[in-house]
C-alpha atoms as a PDB file:
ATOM      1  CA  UNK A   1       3.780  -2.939 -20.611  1.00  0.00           C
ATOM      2  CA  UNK A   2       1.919  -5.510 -21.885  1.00  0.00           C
ATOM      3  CA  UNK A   3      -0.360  -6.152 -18.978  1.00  0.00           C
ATOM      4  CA  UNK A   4      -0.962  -2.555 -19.030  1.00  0.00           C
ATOM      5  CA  UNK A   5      -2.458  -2.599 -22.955  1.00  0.00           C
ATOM      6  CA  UNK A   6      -4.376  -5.530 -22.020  1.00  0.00           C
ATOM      7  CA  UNK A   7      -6.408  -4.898 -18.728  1.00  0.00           C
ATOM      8  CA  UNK A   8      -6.160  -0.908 -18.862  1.00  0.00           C
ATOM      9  CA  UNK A   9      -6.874   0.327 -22.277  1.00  0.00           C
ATOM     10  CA  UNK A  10     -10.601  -0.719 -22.386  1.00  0.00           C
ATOM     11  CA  UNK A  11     -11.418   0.785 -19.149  1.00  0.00           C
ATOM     12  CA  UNK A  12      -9.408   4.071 -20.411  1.00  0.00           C
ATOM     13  CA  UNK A  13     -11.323   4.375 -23.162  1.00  0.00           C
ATOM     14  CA  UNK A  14     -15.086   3.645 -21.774  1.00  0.00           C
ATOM     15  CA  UNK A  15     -14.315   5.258 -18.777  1.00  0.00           C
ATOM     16  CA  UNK A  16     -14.352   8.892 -18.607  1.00  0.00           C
ATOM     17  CA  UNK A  17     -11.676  10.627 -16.229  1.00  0.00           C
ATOM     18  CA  UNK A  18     -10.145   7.179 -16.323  1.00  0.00           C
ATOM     19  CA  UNK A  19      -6.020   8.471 -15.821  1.00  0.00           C
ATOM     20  CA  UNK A  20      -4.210   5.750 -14.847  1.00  0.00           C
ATOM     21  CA  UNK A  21      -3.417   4.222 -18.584  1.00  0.00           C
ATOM     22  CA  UNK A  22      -1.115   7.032 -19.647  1.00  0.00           C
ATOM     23  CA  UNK A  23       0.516   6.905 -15.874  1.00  0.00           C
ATOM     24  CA  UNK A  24       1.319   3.032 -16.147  1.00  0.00           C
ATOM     25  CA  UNK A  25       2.179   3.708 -19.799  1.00  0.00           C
ATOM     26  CA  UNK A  26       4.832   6.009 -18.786  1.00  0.00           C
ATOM     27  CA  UNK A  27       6.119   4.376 -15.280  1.00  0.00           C
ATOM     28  CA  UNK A  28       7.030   1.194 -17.681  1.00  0.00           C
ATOM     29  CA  UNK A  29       8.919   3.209 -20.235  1.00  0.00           C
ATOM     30  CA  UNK A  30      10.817   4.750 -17.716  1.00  0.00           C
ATOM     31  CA  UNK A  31      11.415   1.890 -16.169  1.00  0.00           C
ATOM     32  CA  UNK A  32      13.104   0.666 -19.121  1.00  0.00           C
ATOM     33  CA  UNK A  33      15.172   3.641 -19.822  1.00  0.00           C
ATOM     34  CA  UNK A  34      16.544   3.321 -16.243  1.00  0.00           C
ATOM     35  CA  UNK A  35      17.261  -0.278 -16.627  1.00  0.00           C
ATOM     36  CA  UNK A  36      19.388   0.334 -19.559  1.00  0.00           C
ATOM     37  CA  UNK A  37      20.846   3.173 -17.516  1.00  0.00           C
ATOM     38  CA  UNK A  38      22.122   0.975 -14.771  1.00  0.00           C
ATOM     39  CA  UNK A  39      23.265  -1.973 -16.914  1.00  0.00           C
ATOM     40  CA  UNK A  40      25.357   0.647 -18.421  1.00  0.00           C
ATOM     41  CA  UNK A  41      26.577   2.103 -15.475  1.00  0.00           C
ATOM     42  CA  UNK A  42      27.514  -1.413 -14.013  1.00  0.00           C
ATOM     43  CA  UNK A  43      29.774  -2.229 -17.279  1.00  0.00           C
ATOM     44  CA  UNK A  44      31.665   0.803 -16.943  1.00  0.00           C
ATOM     45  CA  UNK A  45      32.104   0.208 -13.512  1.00  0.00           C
ATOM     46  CA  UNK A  46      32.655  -3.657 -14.209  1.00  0.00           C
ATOM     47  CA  UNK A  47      35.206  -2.432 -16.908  1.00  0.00           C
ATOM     48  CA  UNK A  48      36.936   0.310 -14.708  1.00  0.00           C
ATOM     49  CA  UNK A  49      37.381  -2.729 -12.263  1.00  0.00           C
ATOM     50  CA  UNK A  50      39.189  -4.604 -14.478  1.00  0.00           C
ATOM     51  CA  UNK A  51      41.205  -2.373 -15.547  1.00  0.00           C
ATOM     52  CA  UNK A  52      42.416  -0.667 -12.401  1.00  0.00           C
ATOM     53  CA  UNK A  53      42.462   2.661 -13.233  1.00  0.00           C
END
């Protein structure tokens, strides 16, 4: 996300038309919500493991 504010926001801005800021902006958040997603997936799955159920 942070390479994304610092080389893409200037161009978004002067440039009209210019959609790719909002689409990178996006793809990274996402990205993050489905990281979080898996890590919690693989401790329940770590944790149903363990237990044996």
């Amino acid at each position: 996300a942070f390479a994304t504010k610092l080389f893409l926001r200037i161009p978004y801005y002067m440039s009209p038309g210019f959609d790719v800021y909002p689409a990178m902006t996006a793809a990274y958040i996402l990205s993050g919500v489905v990281g979080l997603l898996h890590g919690a997936d693989a401790y329940l799955s770590y944790v149903h493991y363990k237990t044996g159920r």
